[in-house]
Structures are given as structure tokens and as C-alpha cells.
PDB file of N, CA and C in Angstrom:
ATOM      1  N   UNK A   1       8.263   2.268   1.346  1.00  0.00           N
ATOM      2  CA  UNK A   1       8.860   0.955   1.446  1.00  0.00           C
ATOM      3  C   UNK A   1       8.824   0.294   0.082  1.00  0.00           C
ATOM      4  N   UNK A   2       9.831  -0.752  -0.224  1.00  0.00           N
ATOM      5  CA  UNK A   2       9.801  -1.775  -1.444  1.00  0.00           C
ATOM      6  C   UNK A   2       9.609  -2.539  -1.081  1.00  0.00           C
ATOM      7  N   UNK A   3       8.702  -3.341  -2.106  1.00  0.00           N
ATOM      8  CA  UNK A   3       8.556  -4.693  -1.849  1.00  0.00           C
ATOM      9  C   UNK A   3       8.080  -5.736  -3.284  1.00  0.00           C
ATOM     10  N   UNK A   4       8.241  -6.672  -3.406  1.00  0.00           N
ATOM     11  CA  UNK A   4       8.135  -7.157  -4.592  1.00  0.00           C
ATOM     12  C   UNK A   4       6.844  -7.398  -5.237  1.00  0.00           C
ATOM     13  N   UNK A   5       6.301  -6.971  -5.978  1.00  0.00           N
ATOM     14  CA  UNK A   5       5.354  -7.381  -7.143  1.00  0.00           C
ATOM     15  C   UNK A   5       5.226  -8.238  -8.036  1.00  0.00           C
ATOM     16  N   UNK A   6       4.612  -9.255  -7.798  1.00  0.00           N
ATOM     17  CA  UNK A   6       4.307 -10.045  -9.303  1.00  0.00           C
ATOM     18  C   UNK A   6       5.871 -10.006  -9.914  1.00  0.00           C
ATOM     19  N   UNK A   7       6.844 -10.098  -9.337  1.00  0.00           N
ATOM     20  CA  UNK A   7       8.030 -10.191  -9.535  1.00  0.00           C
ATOM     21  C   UNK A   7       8.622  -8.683 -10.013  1.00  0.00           C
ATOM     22  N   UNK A   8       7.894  -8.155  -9.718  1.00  0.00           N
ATOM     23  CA  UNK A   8       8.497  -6.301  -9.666  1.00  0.00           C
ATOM     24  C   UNK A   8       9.042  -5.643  -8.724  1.00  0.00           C
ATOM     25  N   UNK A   9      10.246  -4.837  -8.324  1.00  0.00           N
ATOM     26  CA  UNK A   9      10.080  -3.708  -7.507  1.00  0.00           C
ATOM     27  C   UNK A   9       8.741  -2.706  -7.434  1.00  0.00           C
ATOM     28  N   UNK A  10       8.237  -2.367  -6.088  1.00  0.00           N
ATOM     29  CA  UNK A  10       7.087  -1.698  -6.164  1.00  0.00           C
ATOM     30  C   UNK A  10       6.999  -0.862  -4.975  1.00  0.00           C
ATOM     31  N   UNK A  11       7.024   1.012  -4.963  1.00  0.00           N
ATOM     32  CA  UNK A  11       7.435   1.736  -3.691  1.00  0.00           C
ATOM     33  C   UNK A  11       5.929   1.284  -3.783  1.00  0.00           C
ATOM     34  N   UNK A  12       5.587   1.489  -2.238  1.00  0.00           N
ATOM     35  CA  UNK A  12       4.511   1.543  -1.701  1.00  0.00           C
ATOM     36  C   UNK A  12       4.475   2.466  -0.199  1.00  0.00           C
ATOM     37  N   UNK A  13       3.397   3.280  -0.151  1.00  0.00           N
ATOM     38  CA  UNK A  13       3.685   4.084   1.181  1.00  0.00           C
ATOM     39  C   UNK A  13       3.383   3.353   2.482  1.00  0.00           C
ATOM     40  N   UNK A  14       4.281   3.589   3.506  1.00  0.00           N
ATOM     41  CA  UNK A  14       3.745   2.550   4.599  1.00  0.00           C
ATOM     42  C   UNK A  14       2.829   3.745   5.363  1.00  0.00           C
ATOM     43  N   UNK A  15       2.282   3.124   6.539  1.00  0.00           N
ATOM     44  CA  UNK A  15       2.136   1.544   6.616  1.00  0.00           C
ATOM     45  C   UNK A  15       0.750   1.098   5.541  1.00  0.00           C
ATOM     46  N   UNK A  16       0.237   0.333   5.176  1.00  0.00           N
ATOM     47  CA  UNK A  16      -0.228  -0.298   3.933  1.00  0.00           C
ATOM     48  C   UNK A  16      -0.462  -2.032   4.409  1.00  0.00           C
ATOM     49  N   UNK A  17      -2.006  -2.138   3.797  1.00  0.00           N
ATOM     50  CA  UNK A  17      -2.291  -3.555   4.063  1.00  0.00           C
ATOM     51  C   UNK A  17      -2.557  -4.189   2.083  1.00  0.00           C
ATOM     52  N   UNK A  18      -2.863  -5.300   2.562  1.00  0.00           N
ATOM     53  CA  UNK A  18      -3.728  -5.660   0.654  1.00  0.00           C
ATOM     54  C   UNK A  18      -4.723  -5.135   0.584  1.00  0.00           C
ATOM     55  N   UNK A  19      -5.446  -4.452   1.215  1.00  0.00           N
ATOM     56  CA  UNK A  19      -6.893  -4.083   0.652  1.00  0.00           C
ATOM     57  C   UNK A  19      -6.269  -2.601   0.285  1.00  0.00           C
ATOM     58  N   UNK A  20      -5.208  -1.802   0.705  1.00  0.00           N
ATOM     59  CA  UNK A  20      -5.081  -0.836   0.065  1.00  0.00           C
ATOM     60  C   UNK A  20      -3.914  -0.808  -1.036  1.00  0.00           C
ATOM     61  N   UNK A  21      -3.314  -1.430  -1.335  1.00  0.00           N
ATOM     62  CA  UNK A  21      -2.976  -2.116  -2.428  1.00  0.00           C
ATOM     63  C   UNK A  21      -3.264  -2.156  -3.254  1.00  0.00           C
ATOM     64  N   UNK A  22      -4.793  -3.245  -2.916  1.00  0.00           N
ATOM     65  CA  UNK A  22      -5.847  -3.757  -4.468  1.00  0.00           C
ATOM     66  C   UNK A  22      -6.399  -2.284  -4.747  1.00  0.00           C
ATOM     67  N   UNK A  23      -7.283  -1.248  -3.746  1.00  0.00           N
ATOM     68  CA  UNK A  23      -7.267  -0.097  -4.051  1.00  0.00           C
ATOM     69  C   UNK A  23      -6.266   0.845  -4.725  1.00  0.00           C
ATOM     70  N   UNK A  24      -4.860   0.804  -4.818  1.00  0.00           N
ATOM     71  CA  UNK A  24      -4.344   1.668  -5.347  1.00  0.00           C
ATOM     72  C   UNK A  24      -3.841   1.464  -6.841  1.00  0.00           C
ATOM     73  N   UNK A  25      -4.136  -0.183  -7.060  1.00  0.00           N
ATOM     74  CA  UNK A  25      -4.001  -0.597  -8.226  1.00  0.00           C
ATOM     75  C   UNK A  25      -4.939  -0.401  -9.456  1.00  0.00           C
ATOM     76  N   UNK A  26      -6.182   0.360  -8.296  1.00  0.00           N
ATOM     77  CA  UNK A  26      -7.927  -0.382  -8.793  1.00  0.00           C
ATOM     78  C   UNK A  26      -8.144  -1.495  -9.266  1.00  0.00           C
ATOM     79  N   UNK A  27      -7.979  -2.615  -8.581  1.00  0.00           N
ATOM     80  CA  UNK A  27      -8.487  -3.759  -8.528  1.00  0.00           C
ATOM     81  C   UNK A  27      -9.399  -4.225  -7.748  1.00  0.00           C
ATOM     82  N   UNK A  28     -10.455  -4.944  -8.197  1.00  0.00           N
ATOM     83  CA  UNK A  28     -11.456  -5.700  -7.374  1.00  0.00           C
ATOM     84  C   UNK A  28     -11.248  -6.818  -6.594  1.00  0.00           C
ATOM     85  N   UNK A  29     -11.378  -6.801  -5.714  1.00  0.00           N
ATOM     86  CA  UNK A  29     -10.308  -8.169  -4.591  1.00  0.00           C
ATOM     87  C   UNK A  29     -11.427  -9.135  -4.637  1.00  0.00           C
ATOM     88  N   UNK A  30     -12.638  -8.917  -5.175  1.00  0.00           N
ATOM     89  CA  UNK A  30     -13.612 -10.104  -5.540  1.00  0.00           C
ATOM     90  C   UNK A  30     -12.868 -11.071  -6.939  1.00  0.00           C
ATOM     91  N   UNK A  31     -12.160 -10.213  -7.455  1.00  0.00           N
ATOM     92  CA  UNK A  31     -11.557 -10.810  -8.737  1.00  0.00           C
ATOM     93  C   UNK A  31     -10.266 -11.577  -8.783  1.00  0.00           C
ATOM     94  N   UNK A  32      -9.339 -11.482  -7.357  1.00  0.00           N
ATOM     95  CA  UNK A  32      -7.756 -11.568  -7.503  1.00  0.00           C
ATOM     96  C   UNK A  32      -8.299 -12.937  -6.538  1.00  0.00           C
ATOM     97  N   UNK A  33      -6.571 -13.509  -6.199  1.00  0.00           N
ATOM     98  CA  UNK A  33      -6.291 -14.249  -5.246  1.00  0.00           C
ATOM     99  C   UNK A  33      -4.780 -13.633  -5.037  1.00  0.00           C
ATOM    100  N   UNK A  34      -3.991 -13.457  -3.741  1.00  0.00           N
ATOM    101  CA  UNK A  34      -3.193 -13.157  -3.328  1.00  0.00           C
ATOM    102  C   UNK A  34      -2.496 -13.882  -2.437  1.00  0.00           C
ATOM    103  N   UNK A  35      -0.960 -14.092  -2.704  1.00  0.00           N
ATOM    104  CA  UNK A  35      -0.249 -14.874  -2.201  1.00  0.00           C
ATOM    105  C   UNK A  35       0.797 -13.676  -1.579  1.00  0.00           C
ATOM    106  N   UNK A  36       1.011 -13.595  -0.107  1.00  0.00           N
ATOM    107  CA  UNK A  36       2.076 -12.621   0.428  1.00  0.00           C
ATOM    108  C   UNK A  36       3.199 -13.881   0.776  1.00  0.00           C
ATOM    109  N   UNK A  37       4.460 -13.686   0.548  1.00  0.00           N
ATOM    110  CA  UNK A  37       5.428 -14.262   1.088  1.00  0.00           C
ATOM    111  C   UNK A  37       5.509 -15.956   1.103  1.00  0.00           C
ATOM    112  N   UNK A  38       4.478 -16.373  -0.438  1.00  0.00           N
ATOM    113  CA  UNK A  38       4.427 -18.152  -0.798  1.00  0.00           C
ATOM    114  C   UNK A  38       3.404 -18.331   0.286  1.00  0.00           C
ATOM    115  N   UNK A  39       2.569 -17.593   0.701  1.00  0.00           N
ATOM    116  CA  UNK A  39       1.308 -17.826   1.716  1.00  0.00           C
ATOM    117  C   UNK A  39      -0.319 -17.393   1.066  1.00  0.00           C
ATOM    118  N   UNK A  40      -0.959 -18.194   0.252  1.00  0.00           N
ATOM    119  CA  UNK A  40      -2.379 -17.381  -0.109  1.00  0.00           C
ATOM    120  C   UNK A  40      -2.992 -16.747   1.492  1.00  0.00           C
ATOM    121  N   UNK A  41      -3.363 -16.062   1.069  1.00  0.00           N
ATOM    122  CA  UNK A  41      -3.967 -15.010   2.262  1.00  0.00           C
ATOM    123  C   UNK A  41      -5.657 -15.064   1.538  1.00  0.00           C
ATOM    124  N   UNK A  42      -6.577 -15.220   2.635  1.00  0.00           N
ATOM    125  CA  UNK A  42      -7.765 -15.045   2.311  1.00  0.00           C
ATOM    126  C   UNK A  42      -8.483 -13.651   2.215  1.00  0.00           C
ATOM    127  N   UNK A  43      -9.417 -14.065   1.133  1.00  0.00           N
ATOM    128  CA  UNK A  43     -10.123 -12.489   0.862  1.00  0.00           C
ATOM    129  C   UNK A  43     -10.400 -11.519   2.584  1.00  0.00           C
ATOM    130  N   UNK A  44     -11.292 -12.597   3.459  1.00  0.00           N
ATOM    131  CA  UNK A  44     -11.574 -11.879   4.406  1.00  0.00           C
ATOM    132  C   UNK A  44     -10.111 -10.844   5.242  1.00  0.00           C
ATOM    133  N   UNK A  45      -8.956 -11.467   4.920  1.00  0.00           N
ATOM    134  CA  UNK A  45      -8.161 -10.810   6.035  1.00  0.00           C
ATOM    135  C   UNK A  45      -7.049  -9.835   4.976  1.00  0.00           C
ATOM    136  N   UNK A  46      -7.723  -9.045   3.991  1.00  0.00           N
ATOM    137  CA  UNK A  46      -6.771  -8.913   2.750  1.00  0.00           C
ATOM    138  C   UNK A  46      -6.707  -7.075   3.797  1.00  0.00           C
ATOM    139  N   UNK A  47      -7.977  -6.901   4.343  1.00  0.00           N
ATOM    140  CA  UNK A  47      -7.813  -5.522   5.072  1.00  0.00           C
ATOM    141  C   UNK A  47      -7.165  -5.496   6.909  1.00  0.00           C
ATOM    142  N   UNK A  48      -6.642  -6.673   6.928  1.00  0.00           N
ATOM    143  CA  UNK A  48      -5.869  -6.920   8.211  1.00  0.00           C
ATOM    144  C   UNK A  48      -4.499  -7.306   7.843  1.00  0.00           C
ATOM    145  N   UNK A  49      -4.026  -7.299   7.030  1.00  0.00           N
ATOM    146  CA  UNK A  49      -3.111  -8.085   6.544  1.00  0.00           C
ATOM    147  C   UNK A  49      -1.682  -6.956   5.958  1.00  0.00           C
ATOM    148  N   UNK A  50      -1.023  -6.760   7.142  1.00  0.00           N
ATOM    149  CA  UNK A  50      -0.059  -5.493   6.825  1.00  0.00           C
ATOM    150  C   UNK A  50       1.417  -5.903   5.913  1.00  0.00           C
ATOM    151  N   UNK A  51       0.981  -4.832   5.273  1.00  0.00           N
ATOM    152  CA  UNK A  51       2.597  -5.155   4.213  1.00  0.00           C
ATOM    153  C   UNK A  51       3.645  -4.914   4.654  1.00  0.00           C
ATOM    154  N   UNK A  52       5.020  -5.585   4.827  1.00  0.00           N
ATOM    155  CA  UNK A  52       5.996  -4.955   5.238  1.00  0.00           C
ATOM    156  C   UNK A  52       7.121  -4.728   4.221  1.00  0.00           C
ATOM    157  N   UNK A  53       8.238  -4.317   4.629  1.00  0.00           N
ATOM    158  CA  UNK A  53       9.311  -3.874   3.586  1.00  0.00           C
ATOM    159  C   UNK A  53       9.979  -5.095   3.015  1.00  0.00           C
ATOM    160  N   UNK A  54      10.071  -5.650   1.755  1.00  0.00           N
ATOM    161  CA  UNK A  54      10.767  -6.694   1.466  1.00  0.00           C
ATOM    162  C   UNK A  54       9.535  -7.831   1.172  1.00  0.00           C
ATOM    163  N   UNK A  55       8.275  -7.686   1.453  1.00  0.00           N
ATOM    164  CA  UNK A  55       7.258  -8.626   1.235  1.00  0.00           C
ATOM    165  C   UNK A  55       7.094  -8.626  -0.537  1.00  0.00           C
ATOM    166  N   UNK A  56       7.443 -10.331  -0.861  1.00  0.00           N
ATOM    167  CA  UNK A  56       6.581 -10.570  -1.952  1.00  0.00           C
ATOM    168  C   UNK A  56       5.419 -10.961  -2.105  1.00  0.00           C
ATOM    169  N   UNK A  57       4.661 -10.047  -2.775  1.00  0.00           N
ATOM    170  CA  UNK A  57       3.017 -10.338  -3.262  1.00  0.00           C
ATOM    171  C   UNK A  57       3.018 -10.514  -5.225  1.00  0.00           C
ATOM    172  N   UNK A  58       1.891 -11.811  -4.989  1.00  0.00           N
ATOM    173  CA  UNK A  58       1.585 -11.831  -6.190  1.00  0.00           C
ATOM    174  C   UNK A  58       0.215 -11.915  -6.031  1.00  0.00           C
ATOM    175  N   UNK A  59      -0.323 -11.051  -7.597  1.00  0.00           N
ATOM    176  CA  UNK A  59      -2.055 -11.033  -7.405  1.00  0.00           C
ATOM    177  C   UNK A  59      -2.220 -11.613  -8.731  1.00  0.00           C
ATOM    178  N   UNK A  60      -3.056 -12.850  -8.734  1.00  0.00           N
ATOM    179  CA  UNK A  60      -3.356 -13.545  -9.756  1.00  0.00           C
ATOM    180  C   UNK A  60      -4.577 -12.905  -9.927  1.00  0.00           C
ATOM    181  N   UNK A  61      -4.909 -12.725 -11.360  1.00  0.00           N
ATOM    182  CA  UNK A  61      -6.768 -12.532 -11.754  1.00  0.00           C
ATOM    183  C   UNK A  61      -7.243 -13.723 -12.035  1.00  0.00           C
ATOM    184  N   UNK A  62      -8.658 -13.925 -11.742  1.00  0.00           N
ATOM    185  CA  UNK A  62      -9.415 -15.231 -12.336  1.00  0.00           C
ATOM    186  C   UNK A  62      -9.899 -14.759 -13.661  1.00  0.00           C
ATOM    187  N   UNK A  63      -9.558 -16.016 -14.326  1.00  0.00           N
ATOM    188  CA  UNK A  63      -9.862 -15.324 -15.619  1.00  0.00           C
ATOM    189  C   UNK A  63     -11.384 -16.769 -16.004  1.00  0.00           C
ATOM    190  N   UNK A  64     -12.122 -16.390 -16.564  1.00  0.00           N
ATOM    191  CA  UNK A  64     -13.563 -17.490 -16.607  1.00  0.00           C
ATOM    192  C   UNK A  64     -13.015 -17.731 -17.773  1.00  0.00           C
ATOM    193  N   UNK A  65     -14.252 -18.983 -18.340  1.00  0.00           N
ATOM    194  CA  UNK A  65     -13.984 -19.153 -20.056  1.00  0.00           C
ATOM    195  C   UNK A  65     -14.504 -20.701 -20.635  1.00  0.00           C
ATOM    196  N   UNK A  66     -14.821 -20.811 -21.359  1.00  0.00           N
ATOM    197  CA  UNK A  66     -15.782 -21.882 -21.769  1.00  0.00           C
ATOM    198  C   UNK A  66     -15.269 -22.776 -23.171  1.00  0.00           C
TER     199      UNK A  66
END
């Protein structure tokens, strides 16, 4: 399936949630915040949370700093 990235085309194999996602990116989902479809989605439901064809996701990093 396609679906948009951080404003990218991005195949992804279905079926597929965000927690395997952040895994296939190797990303730490302690580190991101994720918005599916102009909706932040919370950390807890990032492994319930099924991707479908045509879904835009964006994964922001927190970045610290002083």
C-alpha cells in the first residue's frame, strides 16, 4: 500500500500499524510524536493504530536544547 510520509510517497506492506512503521524506520517512538490523517495519535495506541492506503503520517522528532 501507499501512503504519505512526512509529505512523501511511502510503499508500505499491509496490513501495518505505527509501531511497525517506527520499527521499520528504526525509530524510537519514545522520541517521535505522530500525527495520522491531521489527528496526533498517542504513544500508547501507536501499536493499535492500523495504517491504511492513502493515510498521511507525519513523525516529528523532539529535538531538546538549552
Amino acid at each position: 500500500m501507499t501512503i504519505q510520509l512526512n509529505g512523501e510517497p511511502c510503499d508500505l506492506a499491509a496490513p501495518a500499524t505505527l509501531a511497525d512503521l517506527l520499527a521499520r524506520l528504526d525509530i524510537d517512538p519514545r522520541r517521535v510524536a505522530i500525527e495520522r490523517n491531521f489527528v496526533v495519535v498517542k504513544r500508547d495506541h501507536y501499536a493499535s493504530t492500523a495504517i491504511e492506503p492513502g493515510d498521511q503520517i507525519e513523525i516529528v522528532n523532539f529535538v531538546g536544547g538549552g
